[in-house]
C-alpha atoms as a PDB file:
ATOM      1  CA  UNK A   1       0.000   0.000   0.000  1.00  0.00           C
ATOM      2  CA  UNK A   2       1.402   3.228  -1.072  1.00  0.00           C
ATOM      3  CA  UNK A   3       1.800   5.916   1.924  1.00  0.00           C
ATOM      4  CA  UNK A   4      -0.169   8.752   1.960  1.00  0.00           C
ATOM      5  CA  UNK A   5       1.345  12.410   1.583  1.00  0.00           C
ATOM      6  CA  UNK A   6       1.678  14.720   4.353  1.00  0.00           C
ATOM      7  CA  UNK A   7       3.402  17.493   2.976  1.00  0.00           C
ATOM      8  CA  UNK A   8       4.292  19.375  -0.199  1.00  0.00           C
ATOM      9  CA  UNK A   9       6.613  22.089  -1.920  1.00  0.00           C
ATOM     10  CA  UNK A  10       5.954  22.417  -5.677  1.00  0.00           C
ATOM     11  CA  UNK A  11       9.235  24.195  -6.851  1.00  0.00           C
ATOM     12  CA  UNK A  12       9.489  27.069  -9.750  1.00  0.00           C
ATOM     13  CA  UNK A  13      10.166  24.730 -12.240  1.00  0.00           C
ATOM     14  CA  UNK A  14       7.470  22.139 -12.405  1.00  0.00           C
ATOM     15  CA  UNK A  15       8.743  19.597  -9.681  1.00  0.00           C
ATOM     16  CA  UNK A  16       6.843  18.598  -6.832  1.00  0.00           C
ATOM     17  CA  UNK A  17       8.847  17.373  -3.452  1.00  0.00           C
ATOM     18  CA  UNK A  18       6.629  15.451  -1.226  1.00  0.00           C
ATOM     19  CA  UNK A  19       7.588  14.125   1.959  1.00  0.00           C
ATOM     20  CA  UNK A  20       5.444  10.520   2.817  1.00  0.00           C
ATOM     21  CA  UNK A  21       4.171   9.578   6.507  1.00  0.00           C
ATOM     22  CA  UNK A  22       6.584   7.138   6.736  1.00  0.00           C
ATOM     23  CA  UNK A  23       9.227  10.305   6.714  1.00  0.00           C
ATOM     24  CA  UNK A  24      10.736   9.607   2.991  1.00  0.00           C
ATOM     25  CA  UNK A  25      10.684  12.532   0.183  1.00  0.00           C
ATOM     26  CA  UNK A  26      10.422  12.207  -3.237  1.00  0.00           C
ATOM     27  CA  UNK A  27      10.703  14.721  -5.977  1.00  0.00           C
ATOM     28  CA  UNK A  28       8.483  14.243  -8.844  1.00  0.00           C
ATOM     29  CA  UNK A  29       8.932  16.164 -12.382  1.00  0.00           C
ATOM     30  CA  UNK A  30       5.446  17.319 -13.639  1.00  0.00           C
ATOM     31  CA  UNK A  31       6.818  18.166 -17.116  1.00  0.00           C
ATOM     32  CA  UNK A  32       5.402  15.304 -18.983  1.00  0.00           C
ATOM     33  CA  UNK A  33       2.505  15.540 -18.005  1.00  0.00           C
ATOM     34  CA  UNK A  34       1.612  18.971 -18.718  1.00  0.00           C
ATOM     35  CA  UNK A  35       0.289  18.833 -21.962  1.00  0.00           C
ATOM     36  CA  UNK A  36      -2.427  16.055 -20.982  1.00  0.00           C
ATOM     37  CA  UNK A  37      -5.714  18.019 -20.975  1.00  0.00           C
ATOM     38  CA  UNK A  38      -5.944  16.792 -17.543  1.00  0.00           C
ATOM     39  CA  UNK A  39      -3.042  18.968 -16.106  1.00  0.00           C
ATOM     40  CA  UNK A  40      -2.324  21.421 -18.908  1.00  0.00           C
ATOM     41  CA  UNK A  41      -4.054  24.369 -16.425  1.00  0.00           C
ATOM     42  CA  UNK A  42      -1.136  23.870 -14.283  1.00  0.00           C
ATOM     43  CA  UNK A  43       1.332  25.374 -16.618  1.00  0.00           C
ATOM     44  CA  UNK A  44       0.733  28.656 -15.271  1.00  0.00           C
ATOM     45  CA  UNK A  45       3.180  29.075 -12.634  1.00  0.00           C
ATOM     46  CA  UNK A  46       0.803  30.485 -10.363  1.00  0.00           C
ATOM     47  CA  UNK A  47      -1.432  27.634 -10.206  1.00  0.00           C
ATOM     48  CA  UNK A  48       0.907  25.073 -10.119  1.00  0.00           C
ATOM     49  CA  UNK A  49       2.512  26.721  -6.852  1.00  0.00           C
ATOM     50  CA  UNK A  50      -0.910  26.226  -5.056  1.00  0.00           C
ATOM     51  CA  UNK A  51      -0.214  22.486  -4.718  1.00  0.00           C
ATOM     52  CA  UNK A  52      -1.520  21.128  -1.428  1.00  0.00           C
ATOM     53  CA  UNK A  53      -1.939  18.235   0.228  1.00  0.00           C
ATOM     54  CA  UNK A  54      -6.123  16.774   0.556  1.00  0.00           C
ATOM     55  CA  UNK A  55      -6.794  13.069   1.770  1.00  0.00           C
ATOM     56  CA  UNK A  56      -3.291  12.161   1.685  1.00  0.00           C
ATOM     57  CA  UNK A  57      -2.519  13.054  -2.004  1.00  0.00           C
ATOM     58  CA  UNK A  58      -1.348  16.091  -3.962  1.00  0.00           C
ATOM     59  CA  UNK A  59      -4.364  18.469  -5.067  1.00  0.00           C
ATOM     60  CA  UNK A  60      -4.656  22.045  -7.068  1.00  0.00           C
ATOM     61  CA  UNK A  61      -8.452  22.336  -7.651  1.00  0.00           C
ATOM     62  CA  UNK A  62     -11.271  20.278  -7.066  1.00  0.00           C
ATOM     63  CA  UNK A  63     -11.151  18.737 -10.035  1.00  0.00           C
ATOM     64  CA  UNK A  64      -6.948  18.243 -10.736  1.00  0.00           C
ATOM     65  CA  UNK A  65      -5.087  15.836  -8.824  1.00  0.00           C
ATOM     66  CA  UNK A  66      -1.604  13.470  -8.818  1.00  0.00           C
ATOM     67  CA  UNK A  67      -2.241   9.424  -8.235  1.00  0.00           C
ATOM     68  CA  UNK A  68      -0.408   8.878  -4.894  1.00  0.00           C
ATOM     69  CA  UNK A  69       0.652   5.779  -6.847  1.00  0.00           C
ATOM     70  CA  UNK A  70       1.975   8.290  -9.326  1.00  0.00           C
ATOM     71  CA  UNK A  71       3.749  10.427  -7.276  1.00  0.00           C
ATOM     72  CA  UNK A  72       5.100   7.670  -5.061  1.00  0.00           C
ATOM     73  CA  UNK A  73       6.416   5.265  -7.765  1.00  0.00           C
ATOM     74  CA  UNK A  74       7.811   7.455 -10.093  1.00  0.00           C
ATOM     75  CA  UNK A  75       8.896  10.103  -8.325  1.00  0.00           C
ATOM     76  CA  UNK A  76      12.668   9.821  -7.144  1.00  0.00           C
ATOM     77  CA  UNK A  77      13.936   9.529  -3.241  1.00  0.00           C
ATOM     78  CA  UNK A  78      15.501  12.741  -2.405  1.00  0.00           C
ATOM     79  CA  UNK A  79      17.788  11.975   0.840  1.00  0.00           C
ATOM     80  CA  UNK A  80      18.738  15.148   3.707  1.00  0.00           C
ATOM     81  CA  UNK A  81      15.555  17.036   3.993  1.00  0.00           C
ATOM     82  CA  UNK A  82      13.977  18.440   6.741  1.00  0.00           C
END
């Protein structure tokens, strides 16, 4: 079972870090997949920076989210953050 999120920092250029409750962070590159329909709102840099965490997953709007599988399996472990 993947772990939920319980924290996030989307970055200036279209990463997401994401720190897991069981501690580990992963950093997840949202450039592919802004030019699905799905997520192509969150090329403006303004609304991509309101990335939060909801129900244990990364959210923007009510209606665009990240797959905690998503976010979990291919994003990569970043080690030394606090």
């Amino acid at each position: 079972m993947t772990p939920d999120v319980i924290e996030v920092r989307p970055l200036p250029d279209y990463t997401l870090l994401a720190q897991f409750e069981t501690g580990e962070w992963r950093r997840f590159d949202m450039h592919a997949y802004l030019h699905y329909p799905a997520f192509m709102a969150l090329q403006d840099p303004a609304l991509f920076q309101r990335a939060h965490v909801a129900h244990g997953t990364v959210v923007w709007t009510d209606e665009i989210d990240l797959s905690l599988d998503t976010l979990y399996l291919r994003g990569k472990s970043v080690k030394g953050l606090i």
